[in-house]
Protein backbone atom coordinates (compact mmCIF):
# COMPACT_ATOMS: atom_id res chain seq x y z
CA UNK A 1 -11.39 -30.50 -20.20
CA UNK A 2 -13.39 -32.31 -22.95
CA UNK A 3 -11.66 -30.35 -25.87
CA UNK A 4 -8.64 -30.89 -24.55
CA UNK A 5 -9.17 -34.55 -24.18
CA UNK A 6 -10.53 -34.85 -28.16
CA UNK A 7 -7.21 -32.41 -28.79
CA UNK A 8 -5.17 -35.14 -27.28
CA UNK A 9 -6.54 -38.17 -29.68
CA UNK A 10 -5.24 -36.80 -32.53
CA UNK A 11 -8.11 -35.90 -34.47
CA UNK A 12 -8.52 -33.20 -36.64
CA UNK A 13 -9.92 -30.27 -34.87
CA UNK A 14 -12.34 -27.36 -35.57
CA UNK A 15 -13.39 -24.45 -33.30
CA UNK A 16 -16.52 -23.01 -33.82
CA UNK A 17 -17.76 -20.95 -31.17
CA UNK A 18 -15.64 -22.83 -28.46
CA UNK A 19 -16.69 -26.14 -29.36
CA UNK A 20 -14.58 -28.59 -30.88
CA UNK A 21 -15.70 -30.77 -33.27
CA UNK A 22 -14.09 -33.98 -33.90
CA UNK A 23 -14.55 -36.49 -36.68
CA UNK A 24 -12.68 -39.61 -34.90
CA UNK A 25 -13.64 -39.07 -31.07
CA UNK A 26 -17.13 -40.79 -29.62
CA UNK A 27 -18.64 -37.67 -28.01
CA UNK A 28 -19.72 -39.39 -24.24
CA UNK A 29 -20.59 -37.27 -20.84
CA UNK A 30 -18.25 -36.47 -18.26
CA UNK A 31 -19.35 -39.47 -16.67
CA UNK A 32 -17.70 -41.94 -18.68
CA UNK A 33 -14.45 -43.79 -17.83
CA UNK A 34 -12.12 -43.87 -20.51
CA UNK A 35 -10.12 -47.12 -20.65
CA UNK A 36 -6.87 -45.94 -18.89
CA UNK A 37 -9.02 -44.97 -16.34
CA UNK A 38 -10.64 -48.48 -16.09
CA UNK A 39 -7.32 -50.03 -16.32
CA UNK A 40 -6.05 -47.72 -13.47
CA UNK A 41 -8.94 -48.71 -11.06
CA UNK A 42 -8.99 -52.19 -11.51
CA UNK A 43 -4.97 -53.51 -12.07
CA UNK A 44 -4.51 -54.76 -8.33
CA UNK A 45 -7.98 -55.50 -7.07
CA UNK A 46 -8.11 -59.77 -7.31
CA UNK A 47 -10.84 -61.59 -6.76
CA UNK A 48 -11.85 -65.08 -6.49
CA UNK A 49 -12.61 -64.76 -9.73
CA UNK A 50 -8.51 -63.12 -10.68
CA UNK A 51 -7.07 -64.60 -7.28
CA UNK A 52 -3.77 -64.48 -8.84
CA UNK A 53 -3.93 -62.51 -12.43
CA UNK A 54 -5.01 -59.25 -13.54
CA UNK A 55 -8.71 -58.77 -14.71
CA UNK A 56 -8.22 -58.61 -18.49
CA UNK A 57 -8.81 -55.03 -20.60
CA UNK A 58 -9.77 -56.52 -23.79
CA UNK A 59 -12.06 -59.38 -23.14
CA UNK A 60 -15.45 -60.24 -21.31
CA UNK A 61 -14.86 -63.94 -19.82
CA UNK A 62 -17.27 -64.50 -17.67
CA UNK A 63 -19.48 -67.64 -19.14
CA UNK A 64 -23.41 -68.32 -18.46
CA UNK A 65 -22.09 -71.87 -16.72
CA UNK A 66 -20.27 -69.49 -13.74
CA UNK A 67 -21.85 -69.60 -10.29
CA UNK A 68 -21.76 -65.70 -10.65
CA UNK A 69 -23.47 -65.68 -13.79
CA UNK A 70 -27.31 -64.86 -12.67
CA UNK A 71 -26.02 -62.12 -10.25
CA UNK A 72 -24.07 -60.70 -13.03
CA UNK A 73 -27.03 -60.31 -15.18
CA UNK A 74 -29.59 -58.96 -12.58
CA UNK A 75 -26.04 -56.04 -11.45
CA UNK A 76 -25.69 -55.72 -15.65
CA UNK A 77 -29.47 -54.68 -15.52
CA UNK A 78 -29.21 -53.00 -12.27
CA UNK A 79 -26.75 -49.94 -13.61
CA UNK A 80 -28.56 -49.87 -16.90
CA UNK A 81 -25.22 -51.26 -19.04
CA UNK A 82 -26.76 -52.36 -22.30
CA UNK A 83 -29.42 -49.75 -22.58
CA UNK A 84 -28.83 -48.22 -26.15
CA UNK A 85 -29.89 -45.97 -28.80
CA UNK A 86 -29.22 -46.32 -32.46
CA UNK A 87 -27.91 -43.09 -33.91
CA UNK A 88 -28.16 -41.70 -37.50
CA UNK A 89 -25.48 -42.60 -40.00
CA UNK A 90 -22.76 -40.43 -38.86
CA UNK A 91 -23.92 -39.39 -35.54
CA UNK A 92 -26.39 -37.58 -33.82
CA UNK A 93 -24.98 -33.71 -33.54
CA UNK A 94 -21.64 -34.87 -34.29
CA UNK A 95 -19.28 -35.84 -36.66
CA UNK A 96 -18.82 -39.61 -36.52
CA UNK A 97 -18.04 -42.60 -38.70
CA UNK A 98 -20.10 -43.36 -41.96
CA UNK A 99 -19.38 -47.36 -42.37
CA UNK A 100 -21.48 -48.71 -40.14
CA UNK A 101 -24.81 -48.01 -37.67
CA UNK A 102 -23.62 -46.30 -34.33
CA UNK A 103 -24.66 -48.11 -31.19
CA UNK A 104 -24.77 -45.59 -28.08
CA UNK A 105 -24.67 -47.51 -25.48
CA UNK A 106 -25.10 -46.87 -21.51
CA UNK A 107 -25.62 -43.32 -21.63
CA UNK A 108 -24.87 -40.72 -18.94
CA UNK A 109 -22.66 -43.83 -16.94
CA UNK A 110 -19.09 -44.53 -16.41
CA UNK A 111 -19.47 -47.61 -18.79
CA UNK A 112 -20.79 -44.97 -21.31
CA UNK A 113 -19.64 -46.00 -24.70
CA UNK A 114 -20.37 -46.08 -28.59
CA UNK A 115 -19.36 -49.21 -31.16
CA UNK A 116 -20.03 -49.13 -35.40
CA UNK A 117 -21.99 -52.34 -36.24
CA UNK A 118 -22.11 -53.34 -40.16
CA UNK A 119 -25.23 -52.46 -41.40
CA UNK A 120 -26.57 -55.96 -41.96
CA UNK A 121 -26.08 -56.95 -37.88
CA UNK A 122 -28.10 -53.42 -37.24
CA UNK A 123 -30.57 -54.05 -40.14
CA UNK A 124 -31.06 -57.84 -38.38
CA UNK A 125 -31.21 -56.38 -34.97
CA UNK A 126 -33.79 -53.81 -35.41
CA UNK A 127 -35.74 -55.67 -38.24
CA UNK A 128 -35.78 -59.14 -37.13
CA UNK A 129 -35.29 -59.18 -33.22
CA UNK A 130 -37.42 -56.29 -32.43
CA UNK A 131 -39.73 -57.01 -35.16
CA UNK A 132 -40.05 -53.38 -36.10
CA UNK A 133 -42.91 -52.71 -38.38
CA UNK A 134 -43.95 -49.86 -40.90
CA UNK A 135 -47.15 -49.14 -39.14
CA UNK A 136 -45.13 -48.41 -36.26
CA UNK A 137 -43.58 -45.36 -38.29
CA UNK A 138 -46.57 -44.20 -39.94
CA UNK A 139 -44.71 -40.46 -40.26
CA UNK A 140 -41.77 -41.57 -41.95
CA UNK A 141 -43.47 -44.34 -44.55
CA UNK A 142 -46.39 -42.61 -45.08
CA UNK A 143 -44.06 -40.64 -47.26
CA UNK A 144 -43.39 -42.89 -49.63
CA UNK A 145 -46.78 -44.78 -50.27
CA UNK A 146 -49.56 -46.47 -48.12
CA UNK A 147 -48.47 -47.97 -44.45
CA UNK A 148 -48.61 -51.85 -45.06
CA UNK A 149 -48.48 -53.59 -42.06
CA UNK A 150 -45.34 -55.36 -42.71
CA UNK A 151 -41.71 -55.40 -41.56
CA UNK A 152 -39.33 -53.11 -42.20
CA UNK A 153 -37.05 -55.10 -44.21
CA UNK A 154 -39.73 -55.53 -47.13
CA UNK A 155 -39.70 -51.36 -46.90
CA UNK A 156 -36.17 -49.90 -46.92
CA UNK A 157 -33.64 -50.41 -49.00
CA UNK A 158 -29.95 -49.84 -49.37
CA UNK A 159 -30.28 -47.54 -52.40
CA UNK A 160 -33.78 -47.18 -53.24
CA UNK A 161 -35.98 -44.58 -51.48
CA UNK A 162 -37.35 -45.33 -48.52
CA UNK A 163 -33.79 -45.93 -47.78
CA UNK A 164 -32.04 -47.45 -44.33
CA UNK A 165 -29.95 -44.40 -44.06
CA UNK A 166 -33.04 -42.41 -44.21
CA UNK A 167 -34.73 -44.69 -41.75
CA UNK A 168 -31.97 -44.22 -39.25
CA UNK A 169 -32.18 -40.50 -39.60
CA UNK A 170 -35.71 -40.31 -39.01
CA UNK A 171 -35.09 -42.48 -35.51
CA UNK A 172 -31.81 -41.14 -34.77
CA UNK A 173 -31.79 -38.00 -35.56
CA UNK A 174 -31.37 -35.39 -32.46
CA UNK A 175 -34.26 -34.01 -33.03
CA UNK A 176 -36.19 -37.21 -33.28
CA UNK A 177 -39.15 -38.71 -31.16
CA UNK A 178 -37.55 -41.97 -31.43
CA UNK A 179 -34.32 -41.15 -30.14
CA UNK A 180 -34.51 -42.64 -26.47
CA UNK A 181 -38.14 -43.72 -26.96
CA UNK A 182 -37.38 -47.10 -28.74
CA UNK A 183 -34.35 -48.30 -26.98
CA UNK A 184 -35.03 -51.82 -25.22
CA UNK A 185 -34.17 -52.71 -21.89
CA UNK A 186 -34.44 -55.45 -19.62
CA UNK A 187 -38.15 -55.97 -18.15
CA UNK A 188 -37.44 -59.51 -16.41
CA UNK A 189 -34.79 -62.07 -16.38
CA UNK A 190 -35.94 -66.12 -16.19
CA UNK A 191 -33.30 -68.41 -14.74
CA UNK A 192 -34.88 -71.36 -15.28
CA UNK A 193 -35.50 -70.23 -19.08
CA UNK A 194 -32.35 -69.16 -19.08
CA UNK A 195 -34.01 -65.93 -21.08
CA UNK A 196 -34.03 -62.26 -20.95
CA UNK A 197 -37.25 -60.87 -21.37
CA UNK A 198 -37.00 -57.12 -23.06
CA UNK A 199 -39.30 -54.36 -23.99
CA UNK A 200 -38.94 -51.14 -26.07
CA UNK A 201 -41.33 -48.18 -27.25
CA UNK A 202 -43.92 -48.94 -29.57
CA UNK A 203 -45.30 -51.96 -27.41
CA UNK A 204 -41.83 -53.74 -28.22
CA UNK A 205 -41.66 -57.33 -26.17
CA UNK A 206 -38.79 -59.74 -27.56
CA UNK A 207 -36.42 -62.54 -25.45
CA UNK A 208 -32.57 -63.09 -25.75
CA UNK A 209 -31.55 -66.41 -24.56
CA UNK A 210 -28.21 -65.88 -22.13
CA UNK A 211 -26.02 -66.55 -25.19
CA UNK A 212 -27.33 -63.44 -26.97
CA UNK A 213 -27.90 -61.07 -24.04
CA UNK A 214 -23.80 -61.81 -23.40
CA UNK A 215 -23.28 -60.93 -26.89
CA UNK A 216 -24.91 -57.61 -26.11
CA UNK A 217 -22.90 -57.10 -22.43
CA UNK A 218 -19.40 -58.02 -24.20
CA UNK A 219 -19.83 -54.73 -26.48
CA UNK A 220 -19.86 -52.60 -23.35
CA UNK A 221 -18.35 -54.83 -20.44
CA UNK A 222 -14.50 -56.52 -19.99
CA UNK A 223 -13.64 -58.11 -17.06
CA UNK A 224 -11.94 -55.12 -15.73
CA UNK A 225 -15.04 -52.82 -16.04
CA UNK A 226 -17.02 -55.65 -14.01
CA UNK A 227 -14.31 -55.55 -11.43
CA UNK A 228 -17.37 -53.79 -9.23
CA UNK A 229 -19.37 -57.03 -9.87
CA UNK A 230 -16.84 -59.46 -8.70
CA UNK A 231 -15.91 -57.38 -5.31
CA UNK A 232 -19.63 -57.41 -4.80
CA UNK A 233 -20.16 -61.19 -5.31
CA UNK A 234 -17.28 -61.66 -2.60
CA UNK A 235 -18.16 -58.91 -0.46
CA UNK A 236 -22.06 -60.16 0.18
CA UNK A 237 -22.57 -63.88 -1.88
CA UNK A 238 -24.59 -65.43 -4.27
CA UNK A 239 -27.99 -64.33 -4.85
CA UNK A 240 -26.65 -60.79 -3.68
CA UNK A 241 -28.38 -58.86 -6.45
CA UNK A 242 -30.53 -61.91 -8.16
CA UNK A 243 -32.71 -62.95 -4.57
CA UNK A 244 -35.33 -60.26 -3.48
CA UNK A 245 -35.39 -59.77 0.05
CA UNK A 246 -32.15 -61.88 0.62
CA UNK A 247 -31.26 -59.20 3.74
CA UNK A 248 -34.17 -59.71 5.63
CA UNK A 249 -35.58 -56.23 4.10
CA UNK A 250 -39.70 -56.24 3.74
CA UNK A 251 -40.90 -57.05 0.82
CA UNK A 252 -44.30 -55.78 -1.26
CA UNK A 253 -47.07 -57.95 -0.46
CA UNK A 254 -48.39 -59.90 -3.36
């Protein structure tokens, strides 16, 4: 079913040993929902938050001002959404696009997806935000001279050994100890703060306010693949997945 679903995009296709091999189509798991299936599941359901419109395809509305919004983000960390792993320019065994850093994002889910972010939002991202450093990598830059104790940025460059490309192939590549290892994900959410807290591998602690954590949801999420989320909110309330305990269950004692 998968070759014949690459067969069907239109993309230049190679079989080798029964697999196809596709230079256009984001490889995902049989898991994922493409987007007519997404549209097909949520065109009639209406909410309170759609009570009269279709929940839209191409755009995440839901603003950190909604009543829903605190909910949203404890059911977005719930089913794992923007958990993601940066893959090697080109892809990780498979042939994918060159301009850009591939994001992998939700893997083994129905929201499983890939986007291509310019280099200088992935250089920022993994340089700057989770304050990568060399002596975190001591296989890769002990290569090219003493480990410094500084940031990445003042190590790689775009066409001077260490390179980023070589950088992302190191942590990317399929073969890689990195590969799932350094991926953040949620570790606590502070609605008072109105911050995300995060951790990675390699002792990796940085916060998002709600602004930027959206910024992260809207490259896997529209309001049709929350549809789930809104039912939900209707179906049991607010606080339904933010309030421990909120159905009388027991709770750990503290």
């Amino acid at each position: 079913m998968k070759q014949i679903a690459w067969f069907m995009l239109g993309c230049a296709s190679v079989i080798v040993l029964a697999v196809v091999v596709c230079a256009e189509a984001f490889p995902v798991s049989e898991a994922a929902w493409s987007d007519a299936q997404w549209e097909q599941r949520c065109k009639d359901v209406r909410t309170s938050y759609n009570p009269t419109a279709r929940l839209r395809t191409d755009a995440l509305t839901l603003k950190p001002d909604d009543p829903r919004f605190v909910d949203f983000l404890f059911w977005v960390w719930a089913n794992k959404l923007i958990e993601h792993q940066v893959e090697r320019v080109g892809g990780s065994d498979w042939n994918g696009p060159t301009n850009g850093v591939i994001f992998h994002w939700a893997p083994g889910s129905r929201w499983e997806t890939h986007t291509v972010v310019p280099f200088e939002h992935a250089i920022h991202h993994i340089a700057d935000e989770h304050q990568w450093r060399d002596t975190m990598f001591k296989d890769f830059f002990e290569r090219f001279g003493p480990v410094r104790g500084v940031g990445i940025r003042e190590r790689l460059s775009v066409d001077q050994p260490p390179t980023w490309v070589q950088f992302l192939e190191h942590i990317g590549g399929p073969e890689s100890p990195y590969y799932r290892y350094v991926f953040h994900q949620e570790s606590a959410i502070d609605p008072d703060r109105r911050v995300v807290t995060l951790v990675g591998g390699q002792g990796v602690v940085f916060e998002y306010s709600y602004e930027r954590y959206l910024k992260e949801i809207r490259e896997v999420l529209t309001d049709c693949k929350a549809y789930q989320f809104f039912e939900l909110y209707d179906r049991y309330g607010k606080g339904f997945a933010s309030k421990a305990g909120w159905a009388g269950q027991p709770l750990p004692k503290r």
